[in-house]
Protein backbone atom coordinates (compact mmCIF):
# COMPACT_ATOMS: atom_id res chain seq x y z
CA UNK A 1 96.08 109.31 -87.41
CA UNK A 2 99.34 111.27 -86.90
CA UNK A 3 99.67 114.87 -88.77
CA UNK A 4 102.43 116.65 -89.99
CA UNK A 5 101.63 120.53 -89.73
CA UNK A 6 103.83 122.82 -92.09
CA UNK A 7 103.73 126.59 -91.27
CA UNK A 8 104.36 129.50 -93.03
CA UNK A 9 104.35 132.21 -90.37
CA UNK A 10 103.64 136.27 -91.02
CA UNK A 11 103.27 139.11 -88.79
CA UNK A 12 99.58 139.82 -90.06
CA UNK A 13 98.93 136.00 -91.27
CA UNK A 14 100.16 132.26 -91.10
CA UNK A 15 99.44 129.77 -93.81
CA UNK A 16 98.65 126.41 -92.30
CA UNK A 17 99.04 122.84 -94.21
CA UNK A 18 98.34 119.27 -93.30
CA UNK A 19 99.82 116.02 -94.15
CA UNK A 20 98.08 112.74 -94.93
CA UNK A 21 98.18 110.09 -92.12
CA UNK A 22 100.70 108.57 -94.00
CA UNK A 23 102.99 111.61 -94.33
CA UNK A 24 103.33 111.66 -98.40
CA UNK A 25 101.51 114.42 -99.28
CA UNK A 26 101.13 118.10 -98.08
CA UNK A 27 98.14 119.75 -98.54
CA UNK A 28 97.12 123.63 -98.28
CA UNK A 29 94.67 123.97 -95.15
CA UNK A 30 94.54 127.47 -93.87
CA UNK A 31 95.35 130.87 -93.78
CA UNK A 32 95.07 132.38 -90.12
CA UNK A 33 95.50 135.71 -88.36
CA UNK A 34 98.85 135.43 -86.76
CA UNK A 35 97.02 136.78 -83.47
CA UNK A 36 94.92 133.55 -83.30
CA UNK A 37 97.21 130.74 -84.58
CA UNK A 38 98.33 128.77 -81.20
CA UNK A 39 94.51 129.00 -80.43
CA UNK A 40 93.89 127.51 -83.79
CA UNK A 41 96.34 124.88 -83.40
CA UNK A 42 95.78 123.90 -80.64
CA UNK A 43 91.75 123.44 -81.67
CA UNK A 44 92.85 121.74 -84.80
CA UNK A 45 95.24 119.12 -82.30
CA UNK A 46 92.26 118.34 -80.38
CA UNK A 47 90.84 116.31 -83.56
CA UNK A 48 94.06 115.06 -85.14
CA UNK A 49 97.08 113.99 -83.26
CA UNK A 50 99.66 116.06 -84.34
CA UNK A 51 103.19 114.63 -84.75
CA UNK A 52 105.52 117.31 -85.88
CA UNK A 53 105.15 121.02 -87.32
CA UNK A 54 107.30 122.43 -89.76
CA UNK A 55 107.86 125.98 -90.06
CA UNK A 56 109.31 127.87 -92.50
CA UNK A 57 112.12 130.01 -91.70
CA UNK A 58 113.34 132.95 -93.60
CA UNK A 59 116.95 133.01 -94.40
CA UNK A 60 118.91 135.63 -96.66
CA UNK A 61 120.79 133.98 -99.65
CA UNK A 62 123.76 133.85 -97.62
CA UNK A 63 121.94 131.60 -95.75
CA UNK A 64 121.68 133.89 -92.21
CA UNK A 65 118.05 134.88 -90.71
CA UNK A 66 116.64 137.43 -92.34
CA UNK A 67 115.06 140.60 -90.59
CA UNK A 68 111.68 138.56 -90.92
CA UNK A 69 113.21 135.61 -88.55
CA UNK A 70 112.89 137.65 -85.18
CA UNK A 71 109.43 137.02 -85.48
CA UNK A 72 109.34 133.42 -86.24
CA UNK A 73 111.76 133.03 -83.08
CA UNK A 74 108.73 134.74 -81.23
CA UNK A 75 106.20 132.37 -82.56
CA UNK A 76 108.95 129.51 -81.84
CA UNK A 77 108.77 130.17 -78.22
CA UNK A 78 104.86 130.25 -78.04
CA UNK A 79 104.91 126.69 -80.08
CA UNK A 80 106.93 125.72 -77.60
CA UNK A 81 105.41 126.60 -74.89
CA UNK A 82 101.52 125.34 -75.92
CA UNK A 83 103.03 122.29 -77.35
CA UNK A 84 106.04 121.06 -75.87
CA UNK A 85 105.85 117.09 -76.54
CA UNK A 86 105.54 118.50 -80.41
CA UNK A 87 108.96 118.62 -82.28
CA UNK A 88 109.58 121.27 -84.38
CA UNK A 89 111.57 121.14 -87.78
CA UNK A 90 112.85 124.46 -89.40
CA UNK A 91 112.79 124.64 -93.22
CA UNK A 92 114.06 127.12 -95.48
CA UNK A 93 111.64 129.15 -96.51
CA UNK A 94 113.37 130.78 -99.70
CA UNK A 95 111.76 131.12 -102.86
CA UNK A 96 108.23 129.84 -101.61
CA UNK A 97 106.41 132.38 -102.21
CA UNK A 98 107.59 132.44 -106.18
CA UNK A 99 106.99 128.96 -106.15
CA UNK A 100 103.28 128.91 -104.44
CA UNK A 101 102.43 132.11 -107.13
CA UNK A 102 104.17 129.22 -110.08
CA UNK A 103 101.76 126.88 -108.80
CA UNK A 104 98.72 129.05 -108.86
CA UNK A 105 99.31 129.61 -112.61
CA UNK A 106 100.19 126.14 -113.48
CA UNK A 107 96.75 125.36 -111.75
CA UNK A 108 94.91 127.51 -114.04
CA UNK A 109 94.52 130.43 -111.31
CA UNK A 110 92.78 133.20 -112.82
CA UNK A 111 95.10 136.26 -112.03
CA UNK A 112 92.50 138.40 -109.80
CA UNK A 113 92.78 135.20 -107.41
CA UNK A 114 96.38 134.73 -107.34
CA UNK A 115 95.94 138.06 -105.90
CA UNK A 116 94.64 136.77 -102.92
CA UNK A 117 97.78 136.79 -100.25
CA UNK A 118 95.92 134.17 -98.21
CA UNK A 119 96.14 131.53 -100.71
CA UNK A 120 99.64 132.24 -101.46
CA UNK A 121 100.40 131.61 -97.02
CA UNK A 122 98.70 128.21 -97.36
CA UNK A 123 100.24 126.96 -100.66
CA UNK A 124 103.34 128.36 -99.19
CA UNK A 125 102.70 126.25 -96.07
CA UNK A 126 102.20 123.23 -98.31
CA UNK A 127 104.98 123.73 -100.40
CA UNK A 128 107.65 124.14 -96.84
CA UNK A 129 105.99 120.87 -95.56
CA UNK A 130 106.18 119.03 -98.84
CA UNK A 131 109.85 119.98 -98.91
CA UNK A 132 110.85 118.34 -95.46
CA UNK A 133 108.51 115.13 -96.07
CA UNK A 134 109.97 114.44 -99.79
CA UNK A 135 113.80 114.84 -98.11
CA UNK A 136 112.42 112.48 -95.51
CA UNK A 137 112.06 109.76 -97.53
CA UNK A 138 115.31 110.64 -99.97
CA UNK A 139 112.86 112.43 -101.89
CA UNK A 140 110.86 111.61 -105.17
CA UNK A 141 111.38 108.15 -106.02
CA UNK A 142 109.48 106.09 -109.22
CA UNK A 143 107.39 103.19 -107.51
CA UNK A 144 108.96 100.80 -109.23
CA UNK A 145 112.46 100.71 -111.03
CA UNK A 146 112.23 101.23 -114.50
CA UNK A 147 115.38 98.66 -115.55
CA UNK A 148 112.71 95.66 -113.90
CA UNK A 149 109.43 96.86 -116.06
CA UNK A 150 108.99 94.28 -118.69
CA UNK A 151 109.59 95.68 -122.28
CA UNK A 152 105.78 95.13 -123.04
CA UNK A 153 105.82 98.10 -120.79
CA UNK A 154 108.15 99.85 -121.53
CA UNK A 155 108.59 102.33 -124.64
CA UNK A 156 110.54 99.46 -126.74
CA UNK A 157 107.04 98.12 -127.15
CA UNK A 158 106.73 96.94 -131.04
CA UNK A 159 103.95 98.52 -133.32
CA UNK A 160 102.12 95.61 -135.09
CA UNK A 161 102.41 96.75 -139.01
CA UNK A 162 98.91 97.79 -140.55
CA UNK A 163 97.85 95.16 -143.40
């Protein structure tokens, strides 16, 4: 089944996510020293076909590359080069770090663990991926258009009076 891989690249470490085969949902995979990430790619491609990767890209507020982009430009290249029938889709990175740490409280994280820098890279990762798939589709839509549910289902339902 096709895979959509969302990056979050660092110049010590790159958090890694997956999508489902049907490209809904991102999930944290990996957090990998930035030394060995087109080797683990490229191990990781020999089991799944890989469709697309998304990587983040850091941008100021003003919206130009931040100091932190020349080295996603060097990664760039070496995607590139080790997978060049792969697209590659840049998403703004802003904010996910505040937004992976949000999540690791809202999870119930115990604060020693959301400590842990490699779990913020891969939720990061999931959370840049997520992003690009959800705009993909128009993003978050209900399954199933709340003027057509039938008011037995709906919140006009009538309370039967206690005798």
């Amino acid at each position: 089944m096709d895979r959509i891989i969302g990056i979050d690249y660092g110049r010590k470490r790159v958090g890694v996510a997956v999508s489902d085969p049907l490209g809904i949902f991102a999930s944290a995979l990996e957090t990998v020293q930035s030394a060995k990430i087109i080797e683990y790619l490229k191990t990781y491609a020999e089991k799944e076909k890989v469709m697309r990767f998304v990587v983040g890209y850091p941008v100021n507020m003003d919206g130009a590359p931040s100091e932190a982009a020349k080295d996603v430009d060097v990664f760039l290249k070496q995607l590139a080069k080790a997978f060049p029938d792969v697209p590659v889709t840049l998403e703004d990175e802003r904010f996910t770090s505040v937004l992976a740490h949000r999540a690791m409280i809202d999870g119930g994280m115990k604060a020693k663990d959301r400590k842990d820098k490699e779990s913020v890279d891969k939720i990061s990762a999931a959370i840049i991926l997520q992003s690009y798939m959800d705009r993909q589709v128009g993003g978050a839509k209900f399954a199933v258009d709340p003027l057509l549910v039938p008011d037995s289902m709906s919140s006009k339902v009538t309370k039967k009076k206690r005798r």
